[in-house]
Protein backbone atom coordinates (compact mmCIF):
# COMPACT_ATOMS: atom_id res chain seq x y z
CA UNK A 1 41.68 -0.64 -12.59
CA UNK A 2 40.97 -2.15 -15.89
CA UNK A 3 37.73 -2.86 -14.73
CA UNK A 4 36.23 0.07 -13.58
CA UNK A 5 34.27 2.34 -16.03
CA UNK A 6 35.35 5.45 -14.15
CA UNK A 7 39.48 3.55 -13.73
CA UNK A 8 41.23 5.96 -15.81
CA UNK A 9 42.21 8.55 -14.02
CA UNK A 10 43.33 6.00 -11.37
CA UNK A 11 46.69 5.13 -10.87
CA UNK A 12 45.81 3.02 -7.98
CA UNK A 13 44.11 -0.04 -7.22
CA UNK A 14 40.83 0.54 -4.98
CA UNK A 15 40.96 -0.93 -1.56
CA UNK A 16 39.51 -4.32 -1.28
CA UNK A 17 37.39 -2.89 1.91
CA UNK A 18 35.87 0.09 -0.43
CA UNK A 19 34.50 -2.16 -2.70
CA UNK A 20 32.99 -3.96 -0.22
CA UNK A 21 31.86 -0.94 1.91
CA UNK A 22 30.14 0.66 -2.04
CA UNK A 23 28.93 -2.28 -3.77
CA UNK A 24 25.13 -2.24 -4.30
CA UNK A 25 24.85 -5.30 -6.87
CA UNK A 26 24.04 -7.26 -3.40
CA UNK A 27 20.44 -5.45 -3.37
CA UNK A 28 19.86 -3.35 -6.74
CA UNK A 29 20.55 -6.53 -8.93
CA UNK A 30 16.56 -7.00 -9.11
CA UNK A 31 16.83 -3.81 -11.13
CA UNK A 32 18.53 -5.75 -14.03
CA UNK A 33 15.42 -6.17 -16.16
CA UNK A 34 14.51 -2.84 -16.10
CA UNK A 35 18.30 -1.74 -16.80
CA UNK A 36 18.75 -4.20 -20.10
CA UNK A 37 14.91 -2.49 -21.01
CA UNK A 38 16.16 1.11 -20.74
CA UNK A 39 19.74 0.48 -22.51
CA UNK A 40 18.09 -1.20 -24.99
CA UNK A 41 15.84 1.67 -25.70
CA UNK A 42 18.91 3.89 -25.09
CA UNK A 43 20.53 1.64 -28.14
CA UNK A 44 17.69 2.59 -30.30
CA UNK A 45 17.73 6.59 -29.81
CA UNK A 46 20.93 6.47 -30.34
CA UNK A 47 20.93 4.93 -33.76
CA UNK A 48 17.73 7.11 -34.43
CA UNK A 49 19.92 9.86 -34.53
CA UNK A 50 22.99 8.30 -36.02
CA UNK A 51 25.52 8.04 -32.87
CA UNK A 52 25.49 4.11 -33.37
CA UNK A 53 24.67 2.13 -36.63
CA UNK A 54 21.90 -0.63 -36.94
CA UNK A 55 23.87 -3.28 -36.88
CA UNK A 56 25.81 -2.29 -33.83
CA UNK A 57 22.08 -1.90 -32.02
CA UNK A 58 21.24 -4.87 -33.02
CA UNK A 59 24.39 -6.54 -31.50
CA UNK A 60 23.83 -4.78 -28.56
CA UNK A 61 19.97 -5.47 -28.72
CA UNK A 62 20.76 -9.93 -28.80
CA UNK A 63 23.71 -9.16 -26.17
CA UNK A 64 21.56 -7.87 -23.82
CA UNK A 65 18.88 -10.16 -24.53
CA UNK A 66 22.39 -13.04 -23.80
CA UNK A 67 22.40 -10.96 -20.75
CA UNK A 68 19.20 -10.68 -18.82
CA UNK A 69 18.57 -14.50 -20.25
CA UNK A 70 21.68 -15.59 -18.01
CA UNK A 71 21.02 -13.79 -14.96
CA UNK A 72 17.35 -15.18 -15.16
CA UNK A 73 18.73 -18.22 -14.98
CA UNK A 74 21.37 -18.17 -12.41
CA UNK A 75 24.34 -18.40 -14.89
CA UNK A 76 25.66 -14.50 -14.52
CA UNK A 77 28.61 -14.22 -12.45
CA UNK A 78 28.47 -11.39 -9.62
CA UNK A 79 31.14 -9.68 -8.71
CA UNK A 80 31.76 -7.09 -6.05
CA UNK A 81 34.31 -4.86 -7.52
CA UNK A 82 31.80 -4.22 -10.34
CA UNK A 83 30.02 -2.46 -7.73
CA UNK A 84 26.48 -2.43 -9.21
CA UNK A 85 24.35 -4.22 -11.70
CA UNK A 86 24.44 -1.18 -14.19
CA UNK A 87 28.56 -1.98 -14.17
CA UNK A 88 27.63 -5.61 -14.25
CA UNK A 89 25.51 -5.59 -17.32
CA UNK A 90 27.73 -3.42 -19.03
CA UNK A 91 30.89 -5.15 -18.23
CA UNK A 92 28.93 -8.22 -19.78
CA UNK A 93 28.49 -6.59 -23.00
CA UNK A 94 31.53 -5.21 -23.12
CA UNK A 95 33.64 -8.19 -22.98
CA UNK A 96 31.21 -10.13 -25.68
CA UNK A 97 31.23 -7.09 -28.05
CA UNK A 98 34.69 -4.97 -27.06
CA UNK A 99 34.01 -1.43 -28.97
CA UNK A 100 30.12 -1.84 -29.82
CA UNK A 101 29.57 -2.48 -26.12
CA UNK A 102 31.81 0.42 -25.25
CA UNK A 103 29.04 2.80 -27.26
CA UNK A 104 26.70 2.20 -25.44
CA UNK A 105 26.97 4.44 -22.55
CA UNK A 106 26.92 7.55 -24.90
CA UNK A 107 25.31 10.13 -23.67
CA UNK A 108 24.19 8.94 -20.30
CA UNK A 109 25.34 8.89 -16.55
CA UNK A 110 25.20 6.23 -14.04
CA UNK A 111 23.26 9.26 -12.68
CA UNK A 112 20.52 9.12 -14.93
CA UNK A 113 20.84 5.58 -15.39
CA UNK A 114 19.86 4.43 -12.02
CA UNK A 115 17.23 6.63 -11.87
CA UNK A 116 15.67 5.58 -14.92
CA UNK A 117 16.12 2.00 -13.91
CA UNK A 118 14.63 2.91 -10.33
CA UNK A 119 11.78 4.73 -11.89
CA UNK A 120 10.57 1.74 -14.09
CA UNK A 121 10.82 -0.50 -11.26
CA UNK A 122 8.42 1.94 -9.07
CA UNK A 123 5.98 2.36 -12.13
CA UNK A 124 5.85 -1.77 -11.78
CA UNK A 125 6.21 -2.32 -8.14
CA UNK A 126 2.88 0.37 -7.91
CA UNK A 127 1.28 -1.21 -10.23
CA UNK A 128 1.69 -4.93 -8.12
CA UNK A 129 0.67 -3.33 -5.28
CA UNK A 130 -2.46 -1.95 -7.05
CA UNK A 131 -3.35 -5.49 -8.13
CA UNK A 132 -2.77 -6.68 -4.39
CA UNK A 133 -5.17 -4.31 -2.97
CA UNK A 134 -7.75 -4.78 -5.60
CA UNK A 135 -7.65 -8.49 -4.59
CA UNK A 136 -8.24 -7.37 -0.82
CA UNK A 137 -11.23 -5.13 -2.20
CA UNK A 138 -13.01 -7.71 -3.52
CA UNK A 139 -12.24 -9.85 -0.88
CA UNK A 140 -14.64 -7.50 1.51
CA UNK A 141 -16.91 -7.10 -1.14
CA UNK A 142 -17.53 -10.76 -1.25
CA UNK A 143 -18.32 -10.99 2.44
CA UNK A 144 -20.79 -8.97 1.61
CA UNK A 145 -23.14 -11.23 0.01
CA UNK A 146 -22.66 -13.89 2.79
CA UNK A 147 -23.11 -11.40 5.67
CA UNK A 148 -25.94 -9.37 4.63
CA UNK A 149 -28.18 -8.00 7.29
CA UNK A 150 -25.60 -9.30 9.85
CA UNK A 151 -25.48 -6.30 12.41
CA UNK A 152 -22.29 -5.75 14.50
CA UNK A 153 -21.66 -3.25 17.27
CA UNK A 154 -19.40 -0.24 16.61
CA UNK A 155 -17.09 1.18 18.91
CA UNK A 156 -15.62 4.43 19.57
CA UNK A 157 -13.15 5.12 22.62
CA UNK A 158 -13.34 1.03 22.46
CA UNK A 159 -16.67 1.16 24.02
CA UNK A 160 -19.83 0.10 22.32
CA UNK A 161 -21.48 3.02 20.77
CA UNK A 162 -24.09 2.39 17.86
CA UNK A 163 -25.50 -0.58 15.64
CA UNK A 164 -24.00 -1.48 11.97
CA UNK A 165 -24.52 -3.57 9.42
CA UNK A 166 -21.73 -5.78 8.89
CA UNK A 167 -21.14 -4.74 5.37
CA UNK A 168 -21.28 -1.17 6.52
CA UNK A 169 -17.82 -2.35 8.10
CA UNK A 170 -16.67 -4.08 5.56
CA UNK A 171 -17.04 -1.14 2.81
CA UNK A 172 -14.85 1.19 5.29
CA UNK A 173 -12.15 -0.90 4.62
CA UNK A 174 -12.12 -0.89 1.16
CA UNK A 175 -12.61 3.06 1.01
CA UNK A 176 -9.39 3.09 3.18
CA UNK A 177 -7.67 0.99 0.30
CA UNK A 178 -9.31 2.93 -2.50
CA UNK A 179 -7.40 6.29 -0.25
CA UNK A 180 -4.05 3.74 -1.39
CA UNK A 181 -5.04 3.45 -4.51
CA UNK A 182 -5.53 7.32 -5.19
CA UNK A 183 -1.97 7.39 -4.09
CA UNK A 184 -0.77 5.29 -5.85
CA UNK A 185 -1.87 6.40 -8.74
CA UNK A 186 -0.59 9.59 -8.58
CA UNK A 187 2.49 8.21 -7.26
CA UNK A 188 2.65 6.42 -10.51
CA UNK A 189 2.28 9.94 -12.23
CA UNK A 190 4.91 11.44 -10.85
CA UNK A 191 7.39 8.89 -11.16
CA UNK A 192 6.52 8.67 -15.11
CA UNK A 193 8.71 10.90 -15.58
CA UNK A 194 12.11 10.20 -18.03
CA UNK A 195 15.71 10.66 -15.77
CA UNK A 196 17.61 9.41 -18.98
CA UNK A 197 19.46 11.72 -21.09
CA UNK A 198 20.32 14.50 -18.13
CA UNK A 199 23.69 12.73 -17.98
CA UNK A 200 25.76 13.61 -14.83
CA UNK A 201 24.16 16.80 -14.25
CA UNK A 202 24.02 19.03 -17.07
CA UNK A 203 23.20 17.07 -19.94
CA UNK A 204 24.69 15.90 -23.42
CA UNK A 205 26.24 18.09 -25.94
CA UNK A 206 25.34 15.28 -28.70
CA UNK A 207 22.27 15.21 -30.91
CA UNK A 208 20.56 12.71 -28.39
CA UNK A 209 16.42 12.56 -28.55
CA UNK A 210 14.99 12.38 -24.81
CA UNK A 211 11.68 12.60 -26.46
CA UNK A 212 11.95 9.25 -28.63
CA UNK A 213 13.52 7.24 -25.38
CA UNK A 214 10.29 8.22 -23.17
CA UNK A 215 7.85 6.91 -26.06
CA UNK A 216 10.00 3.62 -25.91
CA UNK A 217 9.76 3.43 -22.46
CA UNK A 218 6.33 4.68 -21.94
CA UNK A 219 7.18 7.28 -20.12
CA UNK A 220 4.48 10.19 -19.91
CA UNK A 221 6.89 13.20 -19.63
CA UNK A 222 10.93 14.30 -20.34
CA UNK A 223 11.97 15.78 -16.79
CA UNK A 224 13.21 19.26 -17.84
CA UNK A 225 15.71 20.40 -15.53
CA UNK A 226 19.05 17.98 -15.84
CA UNK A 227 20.08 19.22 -11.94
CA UNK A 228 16.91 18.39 -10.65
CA UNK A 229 16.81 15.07 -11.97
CA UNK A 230 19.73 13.74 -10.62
CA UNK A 231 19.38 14.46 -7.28
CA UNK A 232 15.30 13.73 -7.25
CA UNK A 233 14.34 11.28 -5.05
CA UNK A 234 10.89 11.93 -4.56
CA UNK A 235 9.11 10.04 -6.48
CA UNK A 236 11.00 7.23 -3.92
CA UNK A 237 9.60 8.83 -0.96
CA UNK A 238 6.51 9.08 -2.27
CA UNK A 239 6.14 5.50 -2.92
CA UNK A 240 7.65 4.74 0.76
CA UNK A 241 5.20 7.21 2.03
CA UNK A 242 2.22 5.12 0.30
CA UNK A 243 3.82 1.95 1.40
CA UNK A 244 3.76 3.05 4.60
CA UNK A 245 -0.04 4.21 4.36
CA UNK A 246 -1.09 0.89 3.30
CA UNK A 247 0.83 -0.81 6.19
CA UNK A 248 -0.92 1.66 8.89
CA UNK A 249 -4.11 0.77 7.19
CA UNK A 250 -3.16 -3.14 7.31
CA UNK A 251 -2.35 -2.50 11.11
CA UNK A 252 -6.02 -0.82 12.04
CA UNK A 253 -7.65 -4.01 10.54
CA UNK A 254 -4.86 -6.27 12.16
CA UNK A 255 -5.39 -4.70 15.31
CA UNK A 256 -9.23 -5.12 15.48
CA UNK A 257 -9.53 -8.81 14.46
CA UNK A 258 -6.69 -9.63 16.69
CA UNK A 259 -8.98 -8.12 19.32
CA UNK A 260 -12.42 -9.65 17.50
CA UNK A 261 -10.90 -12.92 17.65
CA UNK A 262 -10.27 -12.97 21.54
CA UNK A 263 -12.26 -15.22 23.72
CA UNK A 264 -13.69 -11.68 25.33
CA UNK A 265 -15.21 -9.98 22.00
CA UNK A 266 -15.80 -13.73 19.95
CA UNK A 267 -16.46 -11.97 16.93
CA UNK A 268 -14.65 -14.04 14.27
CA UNK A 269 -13.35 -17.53 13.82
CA UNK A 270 -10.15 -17.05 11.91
CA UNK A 271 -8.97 -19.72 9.29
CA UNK A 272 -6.91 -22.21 10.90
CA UNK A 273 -4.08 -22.01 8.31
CA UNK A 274 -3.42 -18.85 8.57
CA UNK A 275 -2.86 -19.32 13.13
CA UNK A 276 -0.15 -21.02 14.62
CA UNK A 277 -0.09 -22.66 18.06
CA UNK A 278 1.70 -22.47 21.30
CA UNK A 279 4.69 -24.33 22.45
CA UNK A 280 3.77 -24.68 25.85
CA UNK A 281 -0.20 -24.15 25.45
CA UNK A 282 -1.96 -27.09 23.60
CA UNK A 283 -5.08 -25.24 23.28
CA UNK A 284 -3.43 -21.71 21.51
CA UNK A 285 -4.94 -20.89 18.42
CA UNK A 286 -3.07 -17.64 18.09
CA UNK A 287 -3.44 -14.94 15.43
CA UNK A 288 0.34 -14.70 14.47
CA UNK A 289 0.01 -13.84 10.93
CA UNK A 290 -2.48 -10.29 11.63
CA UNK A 291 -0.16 -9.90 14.72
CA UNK A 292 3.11 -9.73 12.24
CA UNK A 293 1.21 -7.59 9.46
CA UNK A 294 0.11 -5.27 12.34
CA UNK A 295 4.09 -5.64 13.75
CA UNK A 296 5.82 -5.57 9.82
CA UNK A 297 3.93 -1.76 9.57
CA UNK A 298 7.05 -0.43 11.89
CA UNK A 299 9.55 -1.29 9.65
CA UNK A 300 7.47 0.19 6.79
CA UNK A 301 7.25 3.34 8.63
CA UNK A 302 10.90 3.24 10.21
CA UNK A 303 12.02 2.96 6.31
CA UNK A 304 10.11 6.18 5.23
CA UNK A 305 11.83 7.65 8.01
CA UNK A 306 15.25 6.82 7.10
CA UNK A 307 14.44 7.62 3.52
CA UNK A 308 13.10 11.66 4.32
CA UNK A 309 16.33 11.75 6.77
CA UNK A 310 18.67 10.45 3.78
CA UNK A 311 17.58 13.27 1.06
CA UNK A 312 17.36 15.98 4.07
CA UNK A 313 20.74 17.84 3.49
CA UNK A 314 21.96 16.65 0.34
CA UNK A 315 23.20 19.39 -1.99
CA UNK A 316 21.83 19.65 -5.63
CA UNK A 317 22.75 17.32 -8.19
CA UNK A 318 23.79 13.29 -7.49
CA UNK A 319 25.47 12.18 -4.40
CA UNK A 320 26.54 8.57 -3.34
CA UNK A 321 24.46 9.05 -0.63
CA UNK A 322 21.66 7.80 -2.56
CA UNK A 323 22.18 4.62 -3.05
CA UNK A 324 21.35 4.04 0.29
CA UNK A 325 17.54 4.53 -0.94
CA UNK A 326 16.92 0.97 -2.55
CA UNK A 327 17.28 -1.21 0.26
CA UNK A 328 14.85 1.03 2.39
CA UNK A 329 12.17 1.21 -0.72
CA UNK A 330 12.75 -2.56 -1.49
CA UNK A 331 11.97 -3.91 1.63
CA UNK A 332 9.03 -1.70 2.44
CA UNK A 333 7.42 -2.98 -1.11
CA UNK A 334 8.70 -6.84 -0.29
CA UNK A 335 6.91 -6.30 3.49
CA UNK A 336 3.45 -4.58 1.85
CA UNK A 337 3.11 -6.89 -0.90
CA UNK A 338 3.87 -9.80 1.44
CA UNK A 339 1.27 -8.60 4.25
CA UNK A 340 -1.69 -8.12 0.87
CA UNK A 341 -0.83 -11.44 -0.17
CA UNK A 342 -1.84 -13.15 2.87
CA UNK A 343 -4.95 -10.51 3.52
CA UNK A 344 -7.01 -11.56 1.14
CA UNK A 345 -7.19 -15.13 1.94
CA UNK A 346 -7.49 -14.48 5.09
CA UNK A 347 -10.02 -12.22 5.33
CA UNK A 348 -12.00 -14.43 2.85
CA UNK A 349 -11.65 -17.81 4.97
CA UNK A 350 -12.76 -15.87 8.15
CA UNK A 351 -16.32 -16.81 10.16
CA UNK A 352 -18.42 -14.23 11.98
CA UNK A 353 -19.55 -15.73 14.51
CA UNK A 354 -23.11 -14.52 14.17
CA UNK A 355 -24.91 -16.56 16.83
CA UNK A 356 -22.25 -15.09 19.45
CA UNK A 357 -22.26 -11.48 18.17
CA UNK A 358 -26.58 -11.36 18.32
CA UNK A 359 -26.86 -12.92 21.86
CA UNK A 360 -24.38 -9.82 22.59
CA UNK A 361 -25.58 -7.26 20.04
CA UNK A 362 -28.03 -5.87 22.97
CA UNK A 363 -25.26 -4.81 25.70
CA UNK A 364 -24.20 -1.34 25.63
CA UNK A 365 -27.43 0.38 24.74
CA UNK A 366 -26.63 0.83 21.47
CA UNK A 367 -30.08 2.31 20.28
CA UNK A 368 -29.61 5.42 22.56
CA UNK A 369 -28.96 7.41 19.65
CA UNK A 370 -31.48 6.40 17.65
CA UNK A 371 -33.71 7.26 20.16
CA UNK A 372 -32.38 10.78 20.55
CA UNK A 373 -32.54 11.69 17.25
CA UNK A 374 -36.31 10.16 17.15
CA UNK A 375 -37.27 12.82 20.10
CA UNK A 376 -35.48 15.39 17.94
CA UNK A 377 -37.42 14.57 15.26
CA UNK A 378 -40.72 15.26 17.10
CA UNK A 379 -39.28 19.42 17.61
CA UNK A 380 -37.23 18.30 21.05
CA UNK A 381 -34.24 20.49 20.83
CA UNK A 382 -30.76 18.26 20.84
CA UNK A 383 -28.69 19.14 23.48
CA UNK A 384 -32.78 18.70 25.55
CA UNK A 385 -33.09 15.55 23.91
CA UNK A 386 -29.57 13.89 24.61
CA UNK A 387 -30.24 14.72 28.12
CA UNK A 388 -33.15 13.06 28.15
CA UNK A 389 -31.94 10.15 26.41
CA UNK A 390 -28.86 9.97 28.91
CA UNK A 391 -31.35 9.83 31.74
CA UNK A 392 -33.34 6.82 30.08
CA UNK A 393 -30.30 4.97 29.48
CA UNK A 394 -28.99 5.43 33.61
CA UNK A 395 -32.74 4.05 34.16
CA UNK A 396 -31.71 1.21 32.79
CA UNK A 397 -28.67 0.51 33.68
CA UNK A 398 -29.91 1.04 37.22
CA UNK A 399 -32.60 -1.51 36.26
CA UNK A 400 -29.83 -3.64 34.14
CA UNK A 401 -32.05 -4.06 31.39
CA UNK A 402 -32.24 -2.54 27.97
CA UNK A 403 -34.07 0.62 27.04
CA UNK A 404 -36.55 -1.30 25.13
CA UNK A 405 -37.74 -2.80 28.69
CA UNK A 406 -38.37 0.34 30.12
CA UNK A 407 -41.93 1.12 30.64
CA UNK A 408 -43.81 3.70 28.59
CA UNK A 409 -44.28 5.85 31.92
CA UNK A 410 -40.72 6.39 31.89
CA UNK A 411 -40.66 7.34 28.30
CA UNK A 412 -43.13 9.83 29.24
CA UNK A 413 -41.36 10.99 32.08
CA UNK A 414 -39.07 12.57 29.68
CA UNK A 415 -41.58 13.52 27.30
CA UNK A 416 -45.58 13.25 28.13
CA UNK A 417 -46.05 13.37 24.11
CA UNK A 418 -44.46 9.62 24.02
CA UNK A 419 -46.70 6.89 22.78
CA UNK A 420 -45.47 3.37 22.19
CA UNK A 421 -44.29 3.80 19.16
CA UNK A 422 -41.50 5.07 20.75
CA UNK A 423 -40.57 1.76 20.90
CA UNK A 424 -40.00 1.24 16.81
CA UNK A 425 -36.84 3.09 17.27
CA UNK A 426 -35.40 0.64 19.98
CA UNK A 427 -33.28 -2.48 19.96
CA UNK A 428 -30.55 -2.74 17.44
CA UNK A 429 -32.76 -3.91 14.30
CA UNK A 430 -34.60 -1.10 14.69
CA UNK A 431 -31.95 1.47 15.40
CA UNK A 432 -30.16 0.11 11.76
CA UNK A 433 -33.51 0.55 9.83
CA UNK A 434 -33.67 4.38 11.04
CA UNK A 435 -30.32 5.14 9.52
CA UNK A 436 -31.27 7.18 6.39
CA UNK A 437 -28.56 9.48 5.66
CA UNK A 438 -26.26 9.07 2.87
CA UNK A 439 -23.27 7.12 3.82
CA UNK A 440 -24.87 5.42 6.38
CA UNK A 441 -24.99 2.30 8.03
CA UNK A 442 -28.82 1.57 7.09
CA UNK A 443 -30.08 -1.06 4.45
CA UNK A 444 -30.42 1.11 1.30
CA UNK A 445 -27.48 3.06 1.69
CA UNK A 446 -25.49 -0.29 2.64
CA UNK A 447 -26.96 -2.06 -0.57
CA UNK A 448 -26.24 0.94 -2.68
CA UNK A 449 -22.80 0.99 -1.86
CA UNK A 450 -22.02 -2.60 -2.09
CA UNK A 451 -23.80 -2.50 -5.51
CA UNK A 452 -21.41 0.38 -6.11
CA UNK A 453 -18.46 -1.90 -5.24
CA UNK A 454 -19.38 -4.88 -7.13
CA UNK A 455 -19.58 -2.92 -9.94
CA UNK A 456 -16.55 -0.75 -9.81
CA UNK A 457 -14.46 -4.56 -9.07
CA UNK A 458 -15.94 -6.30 -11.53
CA UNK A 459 -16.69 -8.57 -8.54
C-alpha cells in the first residue's frame, strides 16, 4: 500500500479488480496541465504564508515543470493503481523530491483538487468552443456578400410559405450561435469560481490564503461554502447543457441542407470533400458529414442526460460517484468541437444553386401574404382580407398559375377599389421589397444587419 496516498490505514493490499474497476487516469489524464498549473499556484500560497520555504517551491515549481514536460512528450509512465492523474503527478514528484514533494498536498483534498483542475479545463474548453463558433459566424457572414439579393423560399410546416433573402437565412443562424455564445459566457462565469482550499469538506485549519490562489489562477471569485463546493457539479452540467444546445442547433442546419441538397429541393451544391460515395451506387454523392453532425447531437444530449441523472440523489459533500462526470463532459466537448470544425468549411465551400432555386422561387404562392397585408393597408380588416387573399390564391391554383396572372377583374372581385397596382406587391421580388419591419427579411433591414455582423466579427 506504499503507494497509495490514502494507504495508511490499510493493512491490506487493494484488489487488483478495484483498481481497475476506480482508475480514472484512462480519461482525466488530459487534465494534467491544468493540475501541474493549480499545484504550482498551490506551491506559491503556500510559501506566501510560510507553510513551505522558497526554495522548496521552487523545487517543486522545476519538478513539475520535469513533469508536465514528460507527459507532453510521451515519456510519463501510467499506471493503474495510481488511480488518477492527480496521484500520478504527485507520485512523480514525490519520488524525485521525497519530503518537499510530500508538502505539497497541504491543505487541499483530492476533493478540491479535481474540481479545481475540472474547472480550469471548462474555463478553456468554453473558451475553444467560443472560438469555433465565431469561425462558423463569420463563415455565414461571408456568404453574405456573395449571395446578396439571392431570394430563397421559407418554409413553415415544410411547406412553402413566404419569400427571403438569402442572407435573411443566413443571419438566423448566427443569432442561434450568438444564443451559444450568451451561454457560454455565463457558463464561463459560473465556473470561475475557486474549489481549492475547501479541502475534503470543511476546510483547513492552517493559515492558507484562498484569495491569493484565485488571483494566480485567474479565478474571478473564492466559492464560500466548503460543503457546497465539493459536491458542485454544476458548473459541469451547465457546460453539457450548452454543449448540447449547440449540437441541437448544428442538427436544425444539418437537417435542412441534408434536405436542400436532395435532387427534390436542389438548393445547394455541397463541397465534394466534405461527401462520400456509395458502395454499391456509382453516382452517390451523399451528405455523410451533416448527416453525422445531425446524428453526433444524440450522444451530446444522451450525455447531459446521464450527467443530471448522476448528481440527482447524491448527498452533500464529495462522493466517488462523480468521477463518472468527465467522460460524459469530455466527449460531448470532443463531439461539438469536432462537428464546428468541419462547419465552417463546409458551409463556406457550399453553392446555391441560384439558377435552380429562381426557376422554382414562383411555386407555392409565396406573395399571398404580401398581398394581404397590402389590402390591409388600404383599411380592409385582416381576418376580411386573408379571406380574400385565400380565395385569390384557390383562383389560381384552379387556374395553375400564379397570382400575378390573375386578371385585374378578379382582383376586383375581392375588392372593386383594386387598380393595377395591385400588382407591385406580387411575385417574390416584390413581396421581399415590401418587408419593412424591423427584423425583417427586406433589403434595408437585411443590409443593416449584415453590416451589424461584419462589424461585431471583425469580418
Amino acid at each position: 500500500m506504499a503507494d497509495k496516498a490514502w494507504g495508511g490505514v490499510f493493512s491490506e493490499a487493494t484488489d487488483a479488480r478495484v483498481e481497475a474497476f476506480t482508475e480514472s487516469v484512462s480519461f482525466d489524464r488530459r487534465l494534467y496541465a491544468h493540475d501541474i498549473t493549480a499545484s504550482v499556484a498551490h506551491a506559491q500560497m503556500l510559501t506566501s504564508v510560510g507553510l513551505i520555504t522558497n526554495d522548496e517551491c521552487r523545487q517543486i515549481e522545476q519538478a513539475l515543470s520535469n513533469i508536465r514536460q514528460e507527459i507532453e512528450q510521451g515519456d510519463f509512465p501510467f499506471r493503474t493503481e495510481l488511480e488518477d492523474i492527480h496521484m500520478h503527478i504527485e507520485h512523480a514528484l514525490i519520488e524525485r523530491l521525497g519530503d518537499v514533494g510530500r508538502k505539497l498536498h497541504t491543505a487541499r483534498s483530492r476533493n478540491d483538487q479535481v474540481s479545481t483542475d475540472l474547472r480550469l479545463w471548462v474555463r478553456d474548453a468554453i473558451d475553444t468552443i467560443d472560438a469555433r463558433l465565431v469561425d462558423l459566424q463569420r463563415a455565414f457572414v461571408e456568404r453574405c456578400t456573395a449571395d446578396e439579393g439571392v431570394i430563397l423560399p421559407a418554409y413553415t410546416h415544410m411547406q412553402r410559405a413566404q419569400p427571403v433573402l438569402a442572407n435573411h437565412y443566413w443571419l438566423a443562424y448566427c443569432e442561434k450561435f450568438e444564443r451559444d455564445r450568451g451561454r457560454l459566457a455565463g457558463a464561463r462565469t459560473r465556473a470561475n469560481v475557486l474549489s481549492l482550499g475547501a479541502a475534503a469538506v470543511a476546510g483547513t485549519s492552517l493559515p492558507i490564503d484562498r484569495h491569493d490562489v484565485a488571483g494566480r489562477l485567474g479565478f474571478e471569485d473564492v466559492a464560500a461554502n466548503s460543503i457546497d463546493v465539493s459536491s458542485d457539479r454544476d458548473f459541469v452540467v451547465e457546460f453539457a447543457f450548452v454543449l448540447a444546445m449547440i449540437a441541437e442547433h448544428l442538427s436544425t442546419w444539418a437537417e435542412e441542407w441534408v434536405l436542400w441538397s436532395t435532387a427534390e429541393f436542389d438548393f445547394l451544391k455541397l463541397p465534394q470533400p466534405f461527401c462520400t460515395g456509395s458502395s454499391i451506387m456509382p453516382q452517390k454523392v451523399n451528405p455523410d458529414v451533416l448527416e453525422l453532425t445531425r446524428g453526433k447531437s444524440a450522444r451530446v444530449i444522451g450525455n447531459l442526460t446521464s450527467l443530471l441523472v448522476l448528481i440527482k440523489g447524491l448527498p452533500l459533500a464529495y462522493n466517488r460517484d462523480l468521477q463518472e462526470d468527465k467522460e460524459r463532459l469530455f466527449d460531448s466537448y470532443d463531439t461539438v468541437k469536432a462537428c464546428l470544425e468541419l462547419a465552417a468549411p463546409l458551409v463556406a465551400g457550399t453553392e446555391l444553386k441560384r439558377e435552380q432555386i429562381a426557376a422554382r422561387l414562383d411555386r407555392g404562392h409565396l406573395d399571398a401574404t404580401t398581398l394581404m397585408e397590402y389590402l390591409i393597408s388600404r383599411g380592409m380588416p385582416q381576418r376580411t382580407a386573408h379571406h380574400a387573399t385565400g380565395e385569390l390564391v384557390r383562383k389560381a391554383l384552379d387556374r395553375g398559375v400564379r397570382l400575378a396572372d390573375l386578371p385585374l377583374e378578379d382582383f376586383k372581385a375581392a375588392d372593386k377599389s383594386l387598380d393595377k397596382s395591385v400588382f407591385e406587391v406580387l411575385g417574390p421580388e416584390h413581396a421581399v421589397a415590401a418587408f419593412v419591419s424591423y427584423g425583417s427579411t427586406g433589403h434595408e433591414q437585411v443590409a443593416a444587419q449584415v453590416a451589424r455582423w461584419k462589424k461585431q466579427l471583425g469580418s
